[in-house]
N, C-alpha and C. Protein backbone atom coordinates (compact mmCIF):
# COMPACT_ATOMS: atom_id res chain seq x y z
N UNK A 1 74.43 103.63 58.15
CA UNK A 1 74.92 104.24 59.36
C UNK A 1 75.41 105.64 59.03
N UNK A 2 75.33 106.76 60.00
CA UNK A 2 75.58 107.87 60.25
C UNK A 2 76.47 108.15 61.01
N UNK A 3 77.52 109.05 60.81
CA UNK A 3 78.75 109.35 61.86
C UNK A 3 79.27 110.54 61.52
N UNK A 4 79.59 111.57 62.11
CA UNK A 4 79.90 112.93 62.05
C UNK A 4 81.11 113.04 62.11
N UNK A 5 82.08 113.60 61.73
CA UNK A 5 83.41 113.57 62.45
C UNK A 5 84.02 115.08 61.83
N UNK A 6 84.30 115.81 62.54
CA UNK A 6 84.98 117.33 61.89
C UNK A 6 84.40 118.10 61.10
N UNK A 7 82.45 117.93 61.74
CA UNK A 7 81.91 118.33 60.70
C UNK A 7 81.39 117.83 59.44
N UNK A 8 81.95 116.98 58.62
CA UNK A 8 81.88 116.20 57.55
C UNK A 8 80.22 114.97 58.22
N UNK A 9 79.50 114.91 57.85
CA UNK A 9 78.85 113.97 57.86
C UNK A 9 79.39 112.76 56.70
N UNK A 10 79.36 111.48 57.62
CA UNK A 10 79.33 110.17 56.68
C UNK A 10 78.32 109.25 56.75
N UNK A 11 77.41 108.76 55.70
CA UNK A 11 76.67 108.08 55.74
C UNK A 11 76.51 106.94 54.63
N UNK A 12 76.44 106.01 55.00
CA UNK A 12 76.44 104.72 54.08
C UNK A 12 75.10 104.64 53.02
N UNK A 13 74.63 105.05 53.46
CA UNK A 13 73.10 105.17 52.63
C UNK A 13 72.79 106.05 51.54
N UNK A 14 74.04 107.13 51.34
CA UNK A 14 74.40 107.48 50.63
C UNK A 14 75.60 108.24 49.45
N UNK A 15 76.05 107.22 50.11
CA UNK A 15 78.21 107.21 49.52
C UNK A 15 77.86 106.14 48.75
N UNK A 16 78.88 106.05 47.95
CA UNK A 16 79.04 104.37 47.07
C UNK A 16 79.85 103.69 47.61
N UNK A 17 79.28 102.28 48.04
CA UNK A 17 80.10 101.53 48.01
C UNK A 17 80.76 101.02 47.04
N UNK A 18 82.29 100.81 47.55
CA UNK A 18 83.35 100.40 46.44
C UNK A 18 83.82 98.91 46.84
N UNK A 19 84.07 98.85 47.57
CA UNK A 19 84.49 97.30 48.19
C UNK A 19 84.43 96.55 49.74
N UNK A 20 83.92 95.63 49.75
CA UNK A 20 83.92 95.00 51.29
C UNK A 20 85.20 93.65 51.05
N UNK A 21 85.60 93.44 52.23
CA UNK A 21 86.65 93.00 52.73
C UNK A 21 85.77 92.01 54.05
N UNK A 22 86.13 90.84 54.26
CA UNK A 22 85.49 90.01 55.18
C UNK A 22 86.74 89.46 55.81
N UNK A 23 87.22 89.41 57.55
CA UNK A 23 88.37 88.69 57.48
C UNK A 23 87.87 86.99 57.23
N UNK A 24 89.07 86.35 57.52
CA UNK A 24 89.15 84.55 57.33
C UNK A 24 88.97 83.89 58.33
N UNK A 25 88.25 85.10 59.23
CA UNK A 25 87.76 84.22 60.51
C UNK A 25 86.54 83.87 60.40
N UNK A 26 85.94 82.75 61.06
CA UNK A 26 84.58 82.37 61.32
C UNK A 26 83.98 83.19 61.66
N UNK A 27 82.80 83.71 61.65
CA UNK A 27 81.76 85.12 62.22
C UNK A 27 81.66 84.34 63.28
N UNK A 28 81.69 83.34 63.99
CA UNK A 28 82.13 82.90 65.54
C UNK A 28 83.08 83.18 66.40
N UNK A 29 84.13 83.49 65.21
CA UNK A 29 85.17 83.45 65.88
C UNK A 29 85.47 85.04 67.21
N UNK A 30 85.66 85.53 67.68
CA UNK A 30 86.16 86.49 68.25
C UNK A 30 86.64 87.53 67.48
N UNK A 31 87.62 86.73 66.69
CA UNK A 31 88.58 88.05 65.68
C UNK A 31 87.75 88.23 64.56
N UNK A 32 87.00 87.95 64.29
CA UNK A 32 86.03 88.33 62.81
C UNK A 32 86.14 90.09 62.74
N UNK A 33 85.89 90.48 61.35
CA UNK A 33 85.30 91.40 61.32
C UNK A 33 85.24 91.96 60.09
N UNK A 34 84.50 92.84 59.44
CA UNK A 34 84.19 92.93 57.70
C UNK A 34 84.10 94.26 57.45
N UNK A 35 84.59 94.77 56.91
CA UNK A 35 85.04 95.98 56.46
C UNK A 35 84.51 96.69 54.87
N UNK A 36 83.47 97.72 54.98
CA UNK A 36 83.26 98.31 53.59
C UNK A 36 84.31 99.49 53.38
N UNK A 37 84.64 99.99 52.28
CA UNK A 37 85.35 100.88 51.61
C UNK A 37 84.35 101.77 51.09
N UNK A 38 83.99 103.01 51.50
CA UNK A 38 82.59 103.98 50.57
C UNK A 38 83.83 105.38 50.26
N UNK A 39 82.77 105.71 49.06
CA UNK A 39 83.13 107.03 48.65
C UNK A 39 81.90 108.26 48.64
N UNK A 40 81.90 109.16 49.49
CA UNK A 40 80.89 110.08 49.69
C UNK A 40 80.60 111.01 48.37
N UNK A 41 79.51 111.46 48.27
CA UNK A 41 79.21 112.28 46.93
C UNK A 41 80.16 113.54 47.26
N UNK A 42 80.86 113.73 48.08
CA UNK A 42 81.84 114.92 48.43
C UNK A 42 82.99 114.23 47.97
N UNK A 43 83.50 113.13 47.46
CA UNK A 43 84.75 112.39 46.99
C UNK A 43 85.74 112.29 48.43
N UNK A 44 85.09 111.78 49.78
CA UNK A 44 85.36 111.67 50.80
C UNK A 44 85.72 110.16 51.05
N UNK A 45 86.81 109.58 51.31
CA UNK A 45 86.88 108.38 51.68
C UNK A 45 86.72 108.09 52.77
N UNK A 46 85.93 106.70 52.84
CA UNK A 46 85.57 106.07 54.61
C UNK A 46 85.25 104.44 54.52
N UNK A 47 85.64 104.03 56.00
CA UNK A 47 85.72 102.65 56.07
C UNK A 47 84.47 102.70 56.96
N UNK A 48 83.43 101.79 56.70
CA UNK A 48 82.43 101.39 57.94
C UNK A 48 82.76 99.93 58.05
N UNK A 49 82.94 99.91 59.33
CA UNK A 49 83.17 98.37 59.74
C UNK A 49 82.68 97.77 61.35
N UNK A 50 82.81 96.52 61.43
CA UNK A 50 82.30 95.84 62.27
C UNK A 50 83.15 94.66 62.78
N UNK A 51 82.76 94.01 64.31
CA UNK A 51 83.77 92.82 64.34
C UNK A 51 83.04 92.36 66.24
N UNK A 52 83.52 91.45 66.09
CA UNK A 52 82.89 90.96 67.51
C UNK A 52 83.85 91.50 68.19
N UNK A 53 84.15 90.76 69.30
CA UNK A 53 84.75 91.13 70.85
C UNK A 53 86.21 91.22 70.57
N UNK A 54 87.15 90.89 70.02
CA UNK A 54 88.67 90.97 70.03
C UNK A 54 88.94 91.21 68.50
N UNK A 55 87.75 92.05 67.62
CA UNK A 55 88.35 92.44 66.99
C UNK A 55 88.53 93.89 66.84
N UNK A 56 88.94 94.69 65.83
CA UNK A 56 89.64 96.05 65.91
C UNK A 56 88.12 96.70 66.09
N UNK A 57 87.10 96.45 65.86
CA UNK A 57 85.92 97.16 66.02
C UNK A 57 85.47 96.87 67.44
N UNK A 58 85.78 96.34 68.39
CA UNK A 58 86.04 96.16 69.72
C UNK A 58 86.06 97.50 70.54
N UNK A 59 85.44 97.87 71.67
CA UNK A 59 85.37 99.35 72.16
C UNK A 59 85.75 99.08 73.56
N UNK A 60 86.87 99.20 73.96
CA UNK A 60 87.18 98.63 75.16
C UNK A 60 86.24 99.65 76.54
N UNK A 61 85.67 99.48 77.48
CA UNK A 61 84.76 99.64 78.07
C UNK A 61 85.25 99.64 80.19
N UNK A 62 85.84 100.91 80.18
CA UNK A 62 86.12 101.24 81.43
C UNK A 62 84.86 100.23 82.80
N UNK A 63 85.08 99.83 84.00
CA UNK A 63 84.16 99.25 84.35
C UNK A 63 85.22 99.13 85.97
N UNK A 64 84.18 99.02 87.34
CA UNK A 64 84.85 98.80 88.56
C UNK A 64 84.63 97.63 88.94
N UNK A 65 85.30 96.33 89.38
CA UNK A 65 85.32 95.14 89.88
C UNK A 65 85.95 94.71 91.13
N UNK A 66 85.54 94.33 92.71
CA UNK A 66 85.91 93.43 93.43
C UNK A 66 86.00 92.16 93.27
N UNK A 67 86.55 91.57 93.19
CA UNK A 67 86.11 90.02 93.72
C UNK A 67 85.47 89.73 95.16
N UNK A 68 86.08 90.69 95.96
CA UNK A 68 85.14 90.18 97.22
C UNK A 68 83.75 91.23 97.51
N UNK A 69 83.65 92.11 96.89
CA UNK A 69 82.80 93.29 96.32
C UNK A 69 82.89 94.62 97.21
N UNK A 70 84.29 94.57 98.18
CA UNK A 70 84.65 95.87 99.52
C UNK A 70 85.62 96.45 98.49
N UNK A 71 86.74 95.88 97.83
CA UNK A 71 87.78 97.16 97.67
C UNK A 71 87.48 97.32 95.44
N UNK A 72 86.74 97.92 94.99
CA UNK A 72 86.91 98.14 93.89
C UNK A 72 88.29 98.62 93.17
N UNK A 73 88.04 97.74 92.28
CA UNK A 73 89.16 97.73 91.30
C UNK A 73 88.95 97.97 89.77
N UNK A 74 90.05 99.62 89.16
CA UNK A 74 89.74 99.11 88.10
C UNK A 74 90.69 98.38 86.53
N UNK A 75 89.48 98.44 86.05
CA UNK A 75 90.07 97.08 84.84
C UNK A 75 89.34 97.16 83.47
N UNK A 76 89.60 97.15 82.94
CA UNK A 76 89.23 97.17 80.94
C UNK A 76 88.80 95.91 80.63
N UNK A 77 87.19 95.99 80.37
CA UNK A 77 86.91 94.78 79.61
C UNK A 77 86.34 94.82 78.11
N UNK A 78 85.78 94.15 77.17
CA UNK A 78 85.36 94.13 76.01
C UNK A 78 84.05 93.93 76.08
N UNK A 79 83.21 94.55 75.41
CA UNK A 79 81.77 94.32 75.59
C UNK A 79 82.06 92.94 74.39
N UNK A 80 80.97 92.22 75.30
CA UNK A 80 80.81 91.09 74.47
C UNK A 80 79.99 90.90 73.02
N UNK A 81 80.00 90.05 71.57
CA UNK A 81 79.40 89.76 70.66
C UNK A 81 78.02 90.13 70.85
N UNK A 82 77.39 89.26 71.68
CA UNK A 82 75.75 89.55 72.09
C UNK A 82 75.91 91.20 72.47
N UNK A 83 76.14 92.14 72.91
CA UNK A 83 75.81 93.12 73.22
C UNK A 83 76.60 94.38 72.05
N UNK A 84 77.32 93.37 70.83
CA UNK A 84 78.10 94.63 70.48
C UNK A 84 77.63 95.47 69.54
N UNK A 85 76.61 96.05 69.85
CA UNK A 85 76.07 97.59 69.12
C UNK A 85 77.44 98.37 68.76
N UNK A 86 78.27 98.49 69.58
CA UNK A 86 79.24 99.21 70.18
C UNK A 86 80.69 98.99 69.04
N UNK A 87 80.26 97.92 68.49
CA UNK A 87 81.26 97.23 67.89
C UNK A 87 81.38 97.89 66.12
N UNK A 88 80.75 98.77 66.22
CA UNK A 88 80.49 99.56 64.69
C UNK A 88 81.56 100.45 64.34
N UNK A 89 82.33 100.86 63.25
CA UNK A 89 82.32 102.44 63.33
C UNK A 89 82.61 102.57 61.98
N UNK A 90 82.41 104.08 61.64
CA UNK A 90 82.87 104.70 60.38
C UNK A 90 84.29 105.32 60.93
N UNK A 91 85.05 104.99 59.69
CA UNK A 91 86.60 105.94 60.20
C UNK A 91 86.79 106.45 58.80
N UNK A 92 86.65 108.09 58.97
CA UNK A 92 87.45 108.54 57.59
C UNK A 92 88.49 108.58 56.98
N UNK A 93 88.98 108.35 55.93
CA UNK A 93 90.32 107.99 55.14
C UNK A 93 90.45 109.46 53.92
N UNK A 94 91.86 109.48 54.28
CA UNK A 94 92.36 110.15 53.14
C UNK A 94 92.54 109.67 51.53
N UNK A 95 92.70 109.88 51.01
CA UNK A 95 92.65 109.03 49.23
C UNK A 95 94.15 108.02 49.44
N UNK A 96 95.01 108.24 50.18
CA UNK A 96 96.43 107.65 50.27
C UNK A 96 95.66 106.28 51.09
N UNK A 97 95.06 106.88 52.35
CA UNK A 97 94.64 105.75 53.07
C UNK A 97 93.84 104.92 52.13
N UNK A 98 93.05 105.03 51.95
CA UNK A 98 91.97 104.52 50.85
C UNK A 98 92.79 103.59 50.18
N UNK A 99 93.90 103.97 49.43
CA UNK A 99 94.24 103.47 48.48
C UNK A 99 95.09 102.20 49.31
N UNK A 100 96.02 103.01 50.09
CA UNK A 100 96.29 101.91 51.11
C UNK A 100 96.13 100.40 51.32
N UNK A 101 94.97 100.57 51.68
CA UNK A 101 93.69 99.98 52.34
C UNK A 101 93.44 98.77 51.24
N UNK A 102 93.22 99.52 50.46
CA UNK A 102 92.92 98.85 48.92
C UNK A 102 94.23 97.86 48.82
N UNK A 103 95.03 98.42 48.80
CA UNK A 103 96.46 97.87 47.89
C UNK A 103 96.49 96.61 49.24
N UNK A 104 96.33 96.88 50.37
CA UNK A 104 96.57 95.96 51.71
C UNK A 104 95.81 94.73 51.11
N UNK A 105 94.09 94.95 51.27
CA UNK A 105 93.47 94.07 51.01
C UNK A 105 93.45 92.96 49.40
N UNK A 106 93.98 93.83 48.78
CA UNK A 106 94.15 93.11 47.54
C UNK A 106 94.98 92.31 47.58
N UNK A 107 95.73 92.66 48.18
CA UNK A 107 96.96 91.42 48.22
C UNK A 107 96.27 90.09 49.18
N UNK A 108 95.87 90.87 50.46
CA UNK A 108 95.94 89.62 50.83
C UNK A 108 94.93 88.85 50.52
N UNK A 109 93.46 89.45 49.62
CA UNK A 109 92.84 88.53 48.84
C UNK A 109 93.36 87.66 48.12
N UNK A 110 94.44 87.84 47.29
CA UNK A 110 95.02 87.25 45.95
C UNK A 110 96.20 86.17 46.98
N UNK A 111 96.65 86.68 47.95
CA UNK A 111 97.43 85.74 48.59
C UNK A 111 96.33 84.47 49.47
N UNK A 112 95.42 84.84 49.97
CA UNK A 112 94.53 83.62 50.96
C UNK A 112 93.44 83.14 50.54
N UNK A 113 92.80 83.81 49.36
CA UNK A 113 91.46 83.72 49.19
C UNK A 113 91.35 82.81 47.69
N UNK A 114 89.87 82.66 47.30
CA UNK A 114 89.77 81.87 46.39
C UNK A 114 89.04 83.14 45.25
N UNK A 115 89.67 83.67 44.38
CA UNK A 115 89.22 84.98 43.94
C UNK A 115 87.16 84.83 43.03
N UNK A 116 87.63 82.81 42.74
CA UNK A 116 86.37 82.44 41.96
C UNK A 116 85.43 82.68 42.83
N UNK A 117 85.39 82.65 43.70
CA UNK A 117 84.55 82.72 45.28
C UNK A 117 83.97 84.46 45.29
N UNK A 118 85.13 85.17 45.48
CA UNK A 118 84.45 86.61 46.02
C UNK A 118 83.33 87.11 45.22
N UNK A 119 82.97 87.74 46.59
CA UNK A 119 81.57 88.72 46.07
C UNK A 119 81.49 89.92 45.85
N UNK A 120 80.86 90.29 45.21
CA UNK A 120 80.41 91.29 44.68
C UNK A 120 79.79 92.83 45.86
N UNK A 121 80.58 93.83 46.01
CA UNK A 121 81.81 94.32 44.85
C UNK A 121 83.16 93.42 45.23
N UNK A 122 83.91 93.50 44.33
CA UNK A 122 84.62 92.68 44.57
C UNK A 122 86.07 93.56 44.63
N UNK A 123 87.02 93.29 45.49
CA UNK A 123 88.44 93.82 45.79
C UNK A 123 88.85 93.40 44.50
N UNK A 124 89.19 94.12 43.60
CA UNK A 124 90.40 93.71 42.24
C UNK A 124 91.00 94.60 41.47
N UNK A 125 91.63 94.21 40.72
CA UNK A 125 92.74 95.13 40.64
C UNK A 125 92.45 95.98 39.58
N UNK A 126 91.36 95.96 38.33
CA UNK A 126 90.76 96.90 37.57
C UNK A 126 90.15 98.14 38.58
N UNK A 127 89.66 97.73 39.41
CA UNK A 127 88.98 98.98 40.32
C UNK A 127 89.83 99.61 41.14
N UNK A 128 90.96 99.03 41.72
CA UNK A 128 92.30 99.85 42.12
C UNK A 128 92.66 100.83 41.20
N UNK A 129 92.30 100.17 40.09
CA UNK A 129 93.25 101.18 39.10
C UNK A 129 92.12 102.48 38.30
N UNK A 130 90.96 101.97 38.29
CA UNK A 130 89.84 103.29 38.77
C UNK A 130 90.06 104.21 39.54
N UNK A 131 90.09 103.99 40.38
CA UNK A 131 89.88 104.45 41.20
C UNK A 131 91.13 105.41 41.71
N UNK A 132 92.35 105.17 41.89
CA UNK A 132 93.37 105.57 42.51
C UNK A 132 94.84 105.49 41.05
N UNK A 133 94.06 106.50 40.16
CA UNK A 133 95.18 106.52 38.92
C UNK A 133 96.23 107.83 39.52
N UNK A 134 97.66 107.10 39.25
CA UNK A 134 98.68 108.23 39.94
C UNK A 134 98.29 109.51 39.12
């Protein structure tokens, strides 16, 4: 994926990925959603991520509704799973955020998860420390 923001082009196809993050929801669930960590050949940090209908990758979607179909009303809905193209985005991060991000997810890997389990790349704490030396 491709996303412009301030000028800066970000693209996944050619940044490195450093780590994905999956939440502990069912990919059924509503709140799902999975999160990569990339680093651009410009040493640019960015999150591309995804999530169905109630999660943070969710694009809430202006729209007019009657019930009786004479007096429109309006109201905020969520584009749904089946339709969520919409449900994508790249967000750029500062190296603090990044690291952030990192330090967030690591924990709560090591607190909920089964570490024998994760995949590859994997959130851990040798690559925190790569990566983000004070």
């Amino acid at each position: 994926m491709k996303k412009s923001y301030n000028g800066v082009l970000y693209d996944t196809d050619k940044s490195k990925l450093i780590s994905e993050f999956e939440s502990s929801y069912s990919s059924r669930d509503t709140r799902y959603y999975k999160e990569a960590l990339y680093r651009s050949t410009e040493n640019k940090y960015f999150l591309y991520g995804h999530g169905n209908e109630d999660s943070k990758y969710a694009k809430r979607i202006r729209g007019s509704h009657s019930s009786d179909g004479r007096f429109p009303q309006i109201f905020w809905y969520y584009r749904s799973w089946s339709n969520c193209s919409d449900c994508i985005d790249i967000i750029p991060l500062s190296c603090n955020e990044a690291k952030k991000w990192y330090e967030n997810k690591l924990n709560e890997v090591y607190r909920c998860y089964d570490i024998v389990k994760a995949k590859e790349p994997k959130i851990n704490y040798g690559t925190y420390c790569k990566l983000f030396k004070d």
